[in-house]
Protein backbone atom coordinates (compact mmCIF):
# COMPACT_ATOMS: atom_id res chain seq x y z
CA UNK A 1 88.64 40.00 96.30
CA UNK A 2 92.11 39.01 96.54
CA UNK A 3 94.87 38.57 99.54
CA UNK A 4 98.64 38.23 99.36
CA UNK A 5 100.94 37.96 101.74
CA UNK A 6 105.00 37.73 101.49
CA UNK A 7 107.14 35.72 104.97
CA UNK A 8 110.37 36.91 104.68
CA UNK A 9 113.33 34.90 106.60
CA UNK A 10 115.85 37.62 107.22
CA UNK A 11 119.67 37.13 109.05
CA UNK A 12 120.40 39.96 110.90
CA UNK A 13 124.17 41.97 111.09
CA UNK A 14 125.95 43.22 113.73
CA UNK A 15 123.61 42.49 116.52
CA UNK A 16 124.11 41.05 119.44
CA UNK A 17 121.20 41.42 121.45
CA UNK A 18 117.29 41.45 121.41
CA UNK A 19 117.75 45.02 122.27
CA UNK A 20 119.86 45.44 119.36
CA UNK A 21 117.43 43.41 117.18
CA UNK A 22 114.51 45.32 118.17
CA UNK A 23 116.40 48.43 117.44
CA UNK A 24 117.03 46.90 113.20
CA UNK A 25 113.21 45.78 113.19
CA UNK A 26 110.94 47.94 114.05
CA UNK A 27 112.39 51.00 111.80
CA UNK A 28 112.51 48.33 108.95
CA UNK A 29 108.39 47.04 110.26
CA UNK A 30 107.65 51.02 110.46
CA UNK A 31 108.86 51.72 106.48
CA UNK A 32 107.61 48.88 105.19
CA UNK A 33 104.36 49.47 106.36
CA UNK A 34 104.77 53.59 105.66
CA UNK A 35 105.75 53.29 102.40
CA UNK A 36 103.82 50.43 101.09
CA UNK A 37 100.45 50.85 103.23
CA UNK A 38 100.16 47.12 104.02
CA UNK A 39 99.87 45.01 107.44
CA UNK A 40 103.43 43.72 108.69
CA UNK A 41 104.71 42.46 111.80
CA UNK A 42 107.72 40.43 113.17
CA UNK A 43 106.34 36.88 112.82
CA UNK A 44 108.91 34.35 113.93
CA UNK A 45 112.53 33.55 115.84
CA UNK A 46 111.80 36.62 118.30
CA UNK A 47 113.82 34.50 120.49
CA UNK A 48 117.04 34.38 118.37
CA UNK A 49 118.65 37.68 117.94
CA UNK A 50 120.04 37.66 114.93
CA UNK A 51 117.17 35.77 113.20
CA UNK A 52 113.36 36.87 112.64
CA UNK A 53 110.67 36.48 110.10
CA UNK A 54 108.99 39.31 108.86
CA UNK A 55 105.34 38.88 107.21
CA UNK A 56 103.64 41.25 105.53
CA UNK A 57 99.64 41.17 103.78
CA UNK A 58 96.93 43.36 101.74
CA UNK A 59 93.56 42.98 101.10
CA UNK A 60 93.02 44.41 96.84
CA UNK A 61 90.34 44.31 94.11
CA UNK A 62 92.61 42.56 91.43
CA UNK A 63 95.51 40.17 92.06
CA UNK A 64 97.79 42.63 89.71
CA UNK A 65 97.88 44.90 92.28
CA UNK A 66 98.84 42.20 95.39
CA UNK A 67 101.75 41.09 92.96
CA UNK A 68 103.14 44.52 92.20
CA UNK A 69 102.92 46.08 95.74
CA UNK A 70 104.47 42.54 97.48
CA UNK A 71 106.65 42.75 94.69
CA UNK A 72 108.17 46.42 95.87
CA UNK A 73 107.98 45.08 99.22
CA UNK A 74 110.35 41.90 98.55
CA UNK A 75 112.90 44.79 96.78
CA UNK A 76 113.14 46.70 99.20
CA UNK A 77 113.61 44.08 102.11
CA UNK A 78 116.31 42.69 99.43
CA UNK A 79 117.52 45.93 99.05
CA UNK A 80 117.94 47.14 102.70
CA UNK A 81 121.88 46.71 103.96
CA UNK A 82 121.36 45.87 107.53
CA UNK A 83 120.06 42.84 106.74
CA UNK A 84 120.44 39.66 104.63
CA UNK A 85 117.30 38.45 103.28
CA UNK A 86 117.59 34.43 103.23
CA UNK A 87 114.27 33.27 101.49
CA UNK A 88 110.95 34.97 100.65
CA UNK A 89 107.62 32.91 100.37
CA UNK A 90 104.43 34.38 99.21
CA UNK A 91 101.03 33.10 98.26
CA UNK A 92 97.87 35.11 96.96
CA UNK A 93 94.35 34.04 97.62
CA UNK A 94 91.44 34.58 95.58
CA UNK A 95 88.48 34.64 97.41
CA UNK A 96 86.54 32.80 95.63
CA UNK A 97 89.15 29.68 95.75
């Protein structure tokens, strides 16, 4: 058994509230987790409104699978214009380690 997970560190745009930040996270939270069927929450700087870390994990069979899904996960964070992704860290776990 295998586990991955991806922290993103993500700057914000035009926002200028926690109102405002809530209203850019939670559609991006919603996607990633639609789209890519894995566990992700806001994980850091909820204080700071135009700051926040995003971390997302999976439990799979075979670490080939936890790369390519955190993988399309990482593009499409990258990829997304509302926000400017500073740094992504990821690790994957066997569980036998």
């Amino acid at each position: 058994m295998w586990i991955g997970w991806i922290e993103f560190d993500v700057l914000l745009g035009d926002v200028h509230s926690l109102k405002e930040k809530r209203s850019v996270v939670r559609p991006l939270i919603a996607e990633v987790k639609r789209r890519f069927d894995v566990s992700v929450a806001e994980a850091g700087f909820q204080d700071q409104y135009r700051r926040t870390v995003i971390g997302a994990g999976l439990v799979a069979a075979d670490r080939a699978h936890i790369v390519e899904v955190l993988d399309a996960v990482e593009r499409f964070v990258a990829a997304r214009p509302e926000v400017d992704l500073l740094s992504a860290r990821r690790r994957e776990l066997s569980s036998e380690d």
